[in-house]
PDB file of N, CA and C in Angstrom:
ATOM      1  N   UNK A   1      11.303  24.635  22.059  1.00  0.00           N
ATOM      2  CA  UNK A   1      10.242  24.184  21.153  1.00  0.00           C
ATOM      3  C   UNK A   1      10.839  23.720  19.821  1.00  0.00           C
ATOM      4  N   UNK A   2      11.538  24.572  19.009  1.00  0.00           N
ATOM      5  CA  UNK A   2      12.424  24.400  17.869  1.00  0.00           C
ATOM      6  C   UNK A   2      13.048  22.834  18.138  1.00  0.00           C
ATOM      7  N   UNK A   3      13.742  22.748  19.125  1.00  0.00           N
ATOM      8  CA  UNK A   3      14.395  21.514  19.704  1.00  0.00           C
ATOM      9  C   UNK A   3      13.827  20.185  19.434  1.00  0.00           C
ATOM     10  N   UNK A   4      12.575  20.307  20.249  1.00  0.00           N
ATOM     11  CA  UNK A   4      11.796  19.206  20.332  1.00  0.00           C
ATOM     12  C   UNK A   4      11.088  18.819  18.612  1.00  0.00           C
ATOM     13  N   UNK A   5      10.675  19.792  18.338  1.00  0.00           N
ATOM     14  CA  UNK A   5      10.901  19.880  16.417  1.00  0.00           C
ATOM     15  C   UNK A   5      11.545  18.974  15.859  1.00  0.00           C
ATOM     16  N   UNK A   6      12.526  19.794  15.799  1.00  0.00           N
ATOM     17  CA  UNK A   6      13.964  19.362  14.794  1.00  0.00           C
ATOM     18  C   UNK A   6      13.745  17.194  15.488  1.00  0.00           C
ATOM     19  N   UNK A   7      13.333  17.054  16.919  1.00  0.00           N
ATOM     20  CA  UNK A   7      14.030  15.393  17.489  1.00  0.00           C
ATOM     21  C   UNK A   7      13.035  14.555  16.801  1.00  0.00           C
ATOM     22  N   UNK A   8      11.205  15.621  16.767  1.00  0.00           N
ATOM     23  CA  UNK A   8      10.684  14.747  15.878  1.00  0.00           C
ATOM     24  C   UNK A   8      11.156  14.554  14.905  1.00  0.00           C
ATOM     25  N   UNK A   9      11.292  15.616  13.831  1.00  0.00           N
ATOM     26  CA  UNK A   9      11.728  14.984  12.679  1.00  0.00           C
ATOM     27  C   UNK A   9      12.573  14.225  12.377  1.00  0.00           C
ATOM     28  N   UNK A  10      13.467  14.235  13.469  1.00  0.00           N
ATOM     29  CA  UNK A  10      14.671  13.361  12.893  1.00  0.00           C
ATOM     30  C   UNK A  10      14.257  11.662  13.199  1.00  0.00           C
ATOM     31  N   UNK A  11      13.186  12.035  14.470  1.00  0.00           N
ATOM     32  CA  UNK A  11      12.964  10.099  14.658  1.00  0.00           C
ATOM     33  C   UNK A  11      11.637   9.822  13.733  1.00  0.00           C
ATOM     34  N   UNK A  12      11.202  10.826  12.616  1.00  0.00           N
ATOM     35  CA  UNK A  12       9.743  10.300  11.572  1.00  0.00           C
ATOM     36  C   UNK A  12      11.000  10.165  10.625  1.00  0.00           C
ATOM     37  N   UNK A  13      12.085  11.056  10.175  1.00  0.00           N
ATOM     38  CA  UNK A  13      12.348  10.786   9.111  1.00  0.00           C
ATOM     39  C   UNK A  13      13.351   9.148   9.193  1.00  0.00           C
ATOM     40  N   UNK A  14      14.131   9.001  10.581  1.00  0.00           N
ATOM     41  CA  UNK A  14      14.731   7.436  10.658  1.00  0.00           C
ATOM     42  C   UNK A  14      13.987   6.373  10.558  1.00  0.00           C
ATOM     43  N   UNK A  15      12.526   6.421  10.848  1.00  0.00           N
ATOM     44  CA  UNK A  15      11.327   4.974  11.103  1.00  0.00           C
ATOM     45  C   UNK A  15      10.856   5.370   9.180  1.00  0.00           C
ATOM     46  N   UNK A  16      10.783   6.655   8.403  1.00  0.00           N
ATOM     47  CA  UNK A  16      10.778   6.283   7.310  1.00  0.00           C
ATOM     48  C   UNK A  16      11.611   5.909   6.550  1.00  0.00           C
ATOM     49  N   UNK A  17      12.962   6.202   6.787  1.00  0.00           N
ATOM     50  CA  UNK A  17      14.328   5.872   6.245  1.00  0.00           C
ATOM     51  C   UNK A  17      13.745   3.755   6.509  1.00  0.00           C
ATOM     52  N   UNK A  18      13.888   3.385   7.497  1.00  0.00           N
ATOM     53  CA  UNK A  18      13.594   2.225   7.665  1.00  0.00           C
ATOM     54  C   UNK A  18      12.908   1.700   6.988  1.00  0.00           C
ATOM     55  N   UNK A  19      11.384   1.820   7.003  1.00  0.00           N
ATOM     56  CA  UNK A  19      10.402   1.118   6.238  1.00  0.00           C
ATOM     57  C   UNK A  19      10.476   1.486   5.136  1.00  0.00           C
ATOM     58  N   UNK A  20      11.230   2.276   4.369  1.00  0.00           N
ATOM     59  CA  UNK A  20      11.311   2.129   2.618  1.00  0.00           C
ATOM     60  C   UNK A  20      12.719   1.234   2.465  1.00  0.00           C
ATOM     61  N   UNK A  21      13.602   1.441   3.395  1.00  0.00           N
ATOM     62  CA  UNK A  21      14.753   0.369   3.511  1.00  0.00           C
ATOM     63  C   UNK A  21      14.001  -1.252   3.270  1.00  0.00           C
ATOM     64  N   UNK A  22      13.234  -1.733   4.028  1.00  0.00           N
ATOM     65  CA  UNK A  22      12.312  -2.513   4.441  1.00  0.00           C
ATOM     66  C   UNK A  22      11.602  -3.149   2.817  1.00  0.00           C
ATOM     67  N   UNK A  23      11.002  -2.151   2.466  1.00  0.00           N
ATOM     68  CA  UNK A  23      10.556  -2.249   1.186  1.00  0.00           C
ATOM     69  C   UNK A  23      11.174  -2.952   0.065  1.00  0.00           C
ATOM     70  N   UNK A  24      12.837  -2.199  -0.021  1.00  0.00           N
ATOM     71  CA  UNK A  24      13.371  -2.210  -1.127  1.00  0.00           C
ATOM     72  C   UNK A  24      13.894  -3.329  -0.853  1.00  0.00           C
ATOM     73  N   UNK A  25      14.371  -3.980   0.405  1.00  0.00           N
ATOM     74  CA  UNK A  25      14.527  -5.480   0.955  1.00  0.00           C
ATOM     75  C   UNK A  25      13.526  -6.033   0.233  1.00  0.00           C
ATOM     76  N   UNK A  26      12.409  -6.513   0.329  1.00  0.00           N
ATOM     77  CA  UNK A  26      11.527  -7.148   0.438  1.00  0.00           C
ATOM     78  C   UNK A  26      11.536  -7.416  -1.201  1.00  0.00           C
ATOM     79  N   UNK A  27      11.501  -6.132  -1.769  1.00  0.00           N
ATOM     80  CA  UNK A  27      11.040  -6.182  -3.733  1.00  0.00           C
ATOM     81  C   UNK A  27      11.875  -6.886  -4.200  1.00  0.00           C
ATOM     82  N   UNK A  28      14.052  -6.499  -3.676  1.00  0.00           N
ATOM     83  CA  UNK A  28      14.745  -6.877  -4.473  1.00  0.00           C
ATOM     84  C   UNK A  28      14.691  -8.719  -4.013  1.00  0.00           C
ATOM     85  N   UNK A  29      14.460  -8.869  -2.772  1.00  0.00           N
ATOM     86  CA  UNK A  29      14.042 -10.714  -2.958  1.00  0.00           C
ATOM     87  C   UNK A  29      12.866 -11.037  -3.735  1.00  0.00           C
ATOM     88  N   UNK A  30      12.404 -10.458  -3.813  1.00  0.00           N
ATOM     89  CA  UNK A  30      11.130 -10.734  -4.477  1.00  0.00           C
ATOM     90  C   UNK A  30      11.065 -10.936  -5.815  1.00  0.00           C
ATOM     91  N   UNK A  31      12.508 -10.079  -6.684  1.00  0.00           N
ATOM     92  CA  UNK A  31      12.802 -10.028  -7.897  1.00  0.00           C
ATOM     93  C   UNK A  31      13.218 -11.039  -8.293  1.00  0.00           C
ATOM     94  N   UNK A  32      14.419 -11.342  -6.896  1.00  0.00           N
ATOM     95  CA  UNK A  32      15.784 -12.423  -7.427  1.00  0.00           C
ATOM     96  C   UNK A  32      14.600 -14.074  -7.288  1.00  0.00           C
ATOM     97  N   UNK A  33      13.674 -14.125  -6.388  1.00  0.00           N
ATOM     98  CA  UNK A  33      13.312 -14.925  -6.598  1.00  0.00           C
ATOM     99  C   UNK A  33      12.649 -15.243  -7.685  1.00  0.00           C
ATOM    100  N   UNK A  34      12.223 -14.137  -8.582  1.00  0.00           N
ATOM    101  CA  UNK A  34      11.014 -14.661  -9.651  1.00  0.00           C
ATOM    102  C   UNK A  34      12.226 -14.746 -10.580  1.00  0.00           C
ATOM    103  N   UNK A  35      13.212 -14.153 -10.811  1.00  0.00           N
ATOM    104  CA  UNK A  35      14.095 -14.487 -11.825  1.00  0.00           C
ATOM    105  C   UNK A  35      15.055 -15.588 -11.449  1.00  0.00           C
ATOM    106  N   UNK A  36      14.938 -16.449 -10.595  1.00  0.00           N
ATOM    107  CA  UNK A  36      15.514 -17.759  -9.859  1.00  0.00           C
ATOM    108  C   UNK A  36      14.502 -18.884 -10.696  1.00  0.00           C
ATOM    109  N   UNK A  37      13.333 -18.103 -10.488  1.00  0.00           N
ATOM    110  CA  UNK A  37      12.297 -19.184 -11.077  1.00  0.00           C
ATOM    111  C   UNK A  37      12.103 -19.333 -12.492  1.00  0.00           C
ATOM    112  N   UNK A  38      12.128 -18.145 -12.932  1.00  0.00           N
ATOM    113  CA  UNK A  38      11.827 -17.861 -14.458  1.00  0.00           C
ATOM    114  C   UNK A  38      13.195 -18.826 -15.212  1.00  0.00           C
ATOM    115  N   UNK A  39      14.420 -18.688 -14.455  1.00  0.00           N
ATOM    116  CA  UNK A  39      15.634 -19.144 -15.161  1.00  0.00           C
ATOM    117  C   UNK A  39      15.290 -20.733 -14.986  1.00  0.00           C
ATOM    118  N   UNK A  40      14.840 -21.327 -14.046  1.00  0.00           N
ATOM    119  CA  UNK A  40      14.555 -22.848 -13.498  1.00  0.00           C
ATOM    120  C   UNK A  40      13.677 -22.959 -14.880  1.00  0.00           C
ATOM    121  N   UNK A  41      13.193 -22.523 -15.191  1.00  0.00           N
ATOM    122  CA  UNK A  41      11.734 -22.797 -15.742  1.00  0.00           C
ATOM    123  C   UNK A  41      12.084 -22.838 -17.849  1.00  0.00           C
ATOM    124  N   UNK A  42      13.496 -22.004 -17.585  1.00  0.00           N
ATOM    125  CA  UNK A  42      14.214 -21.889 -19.242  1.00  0.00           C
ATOM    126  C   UNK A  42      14.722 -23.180 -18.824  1.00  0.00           C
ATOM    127  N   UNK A  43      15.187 -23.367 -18.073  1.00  0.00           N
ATOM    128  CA  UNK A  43      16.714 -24.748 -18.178  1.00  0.00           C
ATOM    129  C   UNK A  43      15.532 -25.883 -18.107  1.00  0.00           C
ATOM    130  N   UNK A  44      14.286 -25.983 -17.519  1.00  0.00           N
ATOM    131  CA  UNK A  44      13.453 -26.899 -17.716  1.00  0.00           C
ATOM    132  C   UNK A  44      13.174 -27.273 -19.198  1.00  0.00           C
ATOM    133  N   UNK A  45      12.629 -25.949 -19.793  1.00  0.00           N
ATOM    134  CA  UNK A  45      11.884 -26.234 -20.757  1.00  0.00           C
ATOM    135  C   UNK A  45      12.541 -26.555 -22.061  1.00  0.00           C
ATOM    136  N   UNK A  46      14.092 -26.428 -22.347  1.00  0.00           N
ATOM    137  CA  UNK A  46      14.911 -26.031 -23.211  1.00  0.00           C
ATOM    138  C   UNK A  46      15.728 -27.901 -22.832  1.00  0.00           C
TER     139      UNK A  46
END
């Protein structure tokens, strides 16, 4: 019983390890793009 325990947790805590992996993917493009744009947008205006 303990066994089967311990295998859940280890495959909830890898699929959450993932989708916050997932996340922090997603934000840090999300950053580089708005500061890709924001910089386009100095060299425009300047």
């Amino acid at each position: 019983m303990k066994h089967l325990y311990l295998f859940d947790m280890g495959v909830f805590f890898d699929v959450y390890f993932l989708r916050v992996t997932k996340l922090l993917k997603s934000k840090i493009t999300l950053t580089i793009i708005k500061t890709k744009n924001t910089v386009k947008n100095v060299v425009i205006n300047t």
